[in-house]
N, C-alpha and C. Protein backbone atom coordinates (compact mmCIF):
# COMPACT_ATOMS: atom_id res chain seq x y z
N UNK A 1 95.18 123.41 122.25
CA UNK A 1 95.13 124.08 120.96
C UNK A 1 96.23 123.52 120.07
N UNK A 2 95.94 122.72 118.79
CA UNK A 2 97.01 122.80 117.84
C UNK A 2 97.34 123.76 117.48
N UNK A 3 98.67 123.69 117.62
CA UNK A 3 99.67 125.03 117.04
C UNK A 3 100.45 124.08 115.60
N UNK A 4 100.63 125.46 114.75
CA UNK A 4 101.35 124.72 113.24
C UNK A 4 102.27 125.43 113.42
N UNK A 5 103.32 125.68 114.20
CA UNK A 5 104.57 125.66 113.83
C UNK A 5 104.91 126.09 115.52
N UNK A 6 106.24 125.95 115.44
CA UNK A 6 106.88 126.02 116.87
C UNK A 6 106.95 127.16 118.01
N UNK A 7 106.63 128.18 117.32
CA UNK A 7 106.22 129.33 118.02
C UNK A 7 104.75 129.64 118.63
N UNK A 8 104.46 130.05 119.66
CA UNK A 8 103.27 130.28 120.38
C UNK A 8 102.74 131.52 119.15
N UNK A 9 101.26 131.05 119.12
CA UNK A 9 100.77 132.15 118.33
C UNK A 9 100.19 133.85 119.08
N UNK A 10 101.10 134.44 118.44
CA UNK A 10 101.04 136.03 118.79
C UNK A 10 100.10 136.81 118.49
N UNK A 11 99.27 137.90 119.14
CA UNK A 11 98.44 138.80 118.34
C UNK A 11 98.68 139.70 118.47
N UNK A 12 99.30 140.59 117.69
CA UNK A 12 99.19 142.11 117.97
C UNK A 12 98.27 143.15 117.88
N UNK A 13 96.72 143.26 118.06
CA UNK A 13 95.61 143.86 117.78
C UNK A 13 96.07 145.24 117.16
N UNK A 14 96.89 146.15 117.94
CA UNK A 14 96.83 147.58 118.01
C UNK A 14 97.49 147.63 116.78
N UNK A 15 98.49 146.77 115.92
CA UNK A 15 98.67 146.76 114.75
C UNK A 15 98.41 145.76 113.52
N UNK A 16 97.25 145.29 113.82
CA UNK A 16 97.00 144.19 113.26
C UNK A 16 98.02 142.77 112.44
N UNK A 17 99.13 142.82 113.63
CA UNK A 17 99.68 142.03 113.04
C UNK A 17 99.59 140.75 113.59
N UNK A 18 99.73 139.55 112.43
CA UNK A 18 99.45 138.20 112.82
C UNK A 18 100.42 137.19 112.71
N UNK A 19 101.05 136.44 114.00
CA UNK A 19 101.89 135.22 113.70
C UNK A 19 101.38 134.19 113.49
N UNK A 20 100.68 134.22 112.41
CA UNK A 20 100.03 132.90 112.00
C UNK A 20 100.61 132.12 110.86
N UNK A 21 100.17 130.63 111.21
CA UNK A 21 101.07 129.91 109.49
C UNK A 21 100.20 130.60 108.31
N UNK A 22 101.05 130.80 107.37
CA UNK A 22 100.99 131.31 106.35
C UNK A 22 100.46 129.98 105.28
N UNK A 23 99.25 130.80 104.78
CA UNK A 23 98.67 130.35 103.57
C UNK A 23 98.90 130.48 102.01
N UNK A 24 98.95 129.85 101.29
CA UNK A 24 100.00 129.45 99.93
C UNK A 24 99.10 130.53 99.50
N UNK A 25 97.36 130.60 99.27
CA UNK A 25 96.83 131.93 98.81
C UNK A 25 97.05 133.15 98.99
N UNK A 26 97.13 133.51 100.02
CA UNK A 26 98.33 135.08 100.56
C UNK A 26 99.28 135.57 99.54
N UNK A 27 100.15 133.87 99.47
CA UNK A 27 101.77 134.62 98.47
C UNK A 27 100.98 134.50 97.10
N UNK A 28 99.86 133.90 96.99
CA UNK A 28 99.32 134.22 95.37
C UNK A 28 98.96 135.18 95.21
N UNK A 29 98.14 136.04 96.22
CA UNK A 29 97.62 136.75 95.91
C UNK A 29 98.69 138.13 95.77
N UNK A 30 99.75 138.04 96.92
CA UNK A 30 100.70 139.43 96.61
C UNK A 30 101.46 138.70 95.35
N UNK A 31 101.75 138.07 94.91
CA UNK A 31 102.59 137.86 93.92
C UNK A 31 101.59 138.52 92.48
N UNK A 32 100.53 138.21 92.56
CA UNK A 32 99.39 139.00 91.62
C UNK A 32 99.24 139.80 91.99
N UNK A 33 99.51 140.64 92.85
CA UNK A 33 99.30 142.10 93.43
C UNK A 33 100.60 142.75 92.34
N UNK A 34 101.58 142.31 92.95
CA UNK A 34 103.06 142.72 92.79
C UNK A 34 103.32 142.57 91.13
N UNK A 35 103.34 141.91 90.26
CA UNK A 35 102.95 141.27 89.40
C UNK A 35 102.22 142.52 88.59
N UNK A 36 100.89 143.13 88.59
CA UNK A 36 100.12 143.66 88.12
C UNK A 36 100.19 145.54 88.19
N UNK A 37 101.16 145.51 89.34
CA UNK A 37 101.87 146.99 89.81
C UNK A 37 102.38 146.90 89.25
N UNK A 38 103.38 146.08 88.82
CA UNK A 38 104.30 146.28 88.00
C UNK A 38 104.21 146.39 86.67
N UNK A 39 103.06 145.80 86.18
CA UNK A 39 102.52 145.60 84.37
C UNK A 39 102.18 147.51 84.34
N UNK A 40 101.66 147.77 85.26
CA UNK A 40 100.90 148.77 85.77
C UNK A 40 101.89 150.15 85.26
N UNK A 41 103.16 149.79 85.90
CA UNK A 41 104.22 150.52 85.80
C UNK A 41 104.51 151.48 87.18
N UNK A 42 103.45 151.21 87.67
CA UNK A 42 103.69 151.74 89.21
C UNK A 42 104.58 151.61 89.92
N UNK A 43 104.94 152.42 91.06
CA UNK A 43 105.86 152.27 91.76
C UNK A 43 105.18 151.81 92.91
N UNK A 44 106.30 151.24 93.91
CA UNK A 44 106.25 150.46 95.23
C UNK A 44 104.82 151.71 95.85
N UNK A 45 105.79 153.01 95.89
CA UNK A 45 105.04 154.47 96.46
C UNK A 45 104.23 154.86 96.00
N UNK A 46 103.96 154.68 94.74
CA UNK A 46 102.10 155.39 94.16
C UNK A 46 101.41 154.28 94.23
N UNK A 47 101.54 152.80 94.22
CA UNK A 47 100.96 152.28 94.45
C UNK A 47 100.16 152.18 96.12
N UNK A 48 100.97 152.10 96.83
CA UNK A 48 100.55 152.55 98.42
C UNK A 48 99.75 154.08 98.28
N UNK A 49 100.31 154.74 97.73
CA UNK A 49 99.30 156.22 98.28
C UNK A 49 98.31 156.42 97.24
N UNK A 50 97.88 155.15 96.67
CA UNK A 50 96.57 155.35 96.12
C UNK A 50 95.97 154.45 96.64
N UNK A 51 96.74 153.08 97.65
CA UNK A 51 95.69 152.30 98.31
C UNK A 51 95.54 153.01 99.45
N UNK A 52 96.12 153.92 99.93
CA UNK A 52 96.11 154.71 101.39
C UNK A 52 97.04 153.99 102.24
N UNK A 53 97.68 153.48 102.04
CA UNK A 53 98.79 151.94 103.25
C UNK A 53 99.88 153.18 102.71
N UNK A 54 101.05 152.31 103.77
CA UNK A 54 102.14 153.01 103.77
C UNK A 54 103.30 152.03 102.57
N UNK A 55 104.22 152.76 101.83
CA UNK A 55 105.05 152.07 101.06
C UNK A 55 105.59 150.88 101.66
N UNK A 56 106.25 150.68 102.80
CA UNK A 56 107.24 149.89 103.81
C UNK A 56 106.25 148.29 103.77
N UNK A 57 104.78 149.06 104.51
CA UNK A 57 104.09 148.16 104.85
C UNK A 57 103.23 147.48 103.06
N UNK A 58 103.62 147.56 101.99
CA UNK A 58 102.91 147.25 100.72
C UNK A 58 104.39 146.21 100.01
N UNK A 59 105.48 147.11 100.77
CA UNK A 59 106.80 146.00 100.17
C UNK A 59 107.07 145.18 100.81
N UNK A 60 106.59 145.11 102.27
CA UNK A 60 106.42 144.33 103.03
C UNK A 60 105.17 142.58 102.39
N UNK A 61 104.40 143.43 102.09
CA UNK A 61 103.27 142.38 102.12
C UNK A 61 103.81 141.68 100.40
N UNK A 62 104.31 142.48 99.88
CA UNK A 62 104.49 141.60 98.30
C UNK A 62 105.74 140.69 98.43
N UNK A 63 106.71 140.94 99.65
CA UNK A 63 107.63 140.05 99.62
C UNK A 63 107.42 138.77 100.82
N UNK A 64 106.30 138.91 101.38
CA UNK A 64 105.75 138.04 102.37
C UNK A 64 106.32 137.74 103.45
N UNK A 65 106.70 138.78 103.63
CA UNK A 65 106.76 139.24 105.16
C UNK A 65 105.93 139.50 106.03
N UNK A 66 104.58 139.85 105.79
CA UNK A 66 103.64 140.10 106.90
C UNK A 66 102.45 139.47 105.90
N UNK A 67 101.12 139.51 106.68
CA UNK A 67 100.07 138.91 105.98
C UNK A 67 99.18 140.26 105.92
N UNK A 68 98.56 140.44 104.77
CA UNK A 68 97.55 141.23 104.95
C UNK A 68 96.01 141.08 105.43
N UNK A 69 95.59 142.09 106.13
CA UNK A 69 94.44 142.52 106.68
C UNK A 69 93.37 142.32 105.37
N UNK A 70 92.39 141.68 106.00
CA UNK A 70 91.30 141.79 104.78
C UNK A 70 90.88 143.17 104.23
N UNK A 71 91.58 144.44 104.67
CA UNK A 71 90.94 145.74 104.43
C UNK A 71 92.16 146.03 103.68
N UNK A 72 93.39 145.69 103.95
CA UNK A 72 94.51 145.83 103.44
C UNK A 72 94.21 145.70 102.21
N UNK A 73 94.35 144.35 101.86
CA UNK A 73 94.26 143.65 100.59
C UNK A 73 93.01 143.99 99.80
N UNK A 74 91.74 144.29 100.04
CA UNK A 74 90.88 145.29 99.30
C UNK A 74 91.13 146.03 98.61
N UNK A 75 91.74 147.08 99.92
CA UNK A 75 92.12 148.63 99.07
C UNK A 75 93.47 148.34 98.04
N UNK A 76 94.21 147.73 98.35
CA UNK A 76 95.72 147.51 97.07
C UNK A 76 94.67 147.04 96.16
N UNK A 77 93.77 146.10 96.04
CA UNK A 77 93.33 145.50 94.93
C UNK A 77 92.69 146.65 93.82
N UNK A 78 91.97 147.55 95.07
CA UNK A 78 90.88 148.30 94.45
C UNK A 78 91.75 149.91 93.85
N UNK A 79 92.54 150.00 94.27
CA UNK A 79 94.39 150.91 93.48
C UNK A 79 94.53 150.18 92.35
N UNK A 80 94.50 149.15 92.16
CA UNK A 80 95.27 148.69 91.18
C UNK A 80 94.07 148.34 90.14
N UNK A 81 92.65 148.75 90.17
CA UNK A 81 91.98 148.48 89.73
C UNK A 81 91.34 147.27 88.91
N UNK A 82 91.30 146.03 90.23
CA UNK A 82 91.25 144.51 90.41
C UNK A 82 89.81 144.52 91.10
N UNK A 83 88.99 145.38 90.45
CA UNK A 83 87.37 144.79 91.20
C UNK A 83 86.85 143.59 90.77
């Protein structure tokens, strides 16, 4: 298996988290997430409890620290009213 970067790739199922190389579209897309909350005037916290995610895990994903879940990134989109 090619691996892209030096670490064995991890899965964490039970929390969907992924050590995978990171894709330049990801940080576009939270940076337009983050970006548009903010035009928005929203906070870190109403923005999460209108996508249903937790605050930690939404400041998490806009500073690209974790990758989001395709269900993740839906519901923030569909909060921020990005259909």
């Amino acid at each position: 298996m090619v691996s892209y970067n030096s670490r064995p790739n991890l899965c964490r199922f039970d929390r969907y988290v992924m050590d995978e190389p990171k894709h330049a579209i990801v940080d576009i897309l939270m940076q337009l997430i983050q970006s548009l909350r903010e035009r928005k005037g929203l906070s870190l916290e109403s923005a999460a409890n209108r996508a249903g995610i937790h605050r930690t895990y939404l400041g998490l994903l806009e500073r690209g620290e974790r990758q989001p879940t395709l269900s993740a990134a839906l519901q923030v989109a569909k909060a921020l009213d990005m259909d």
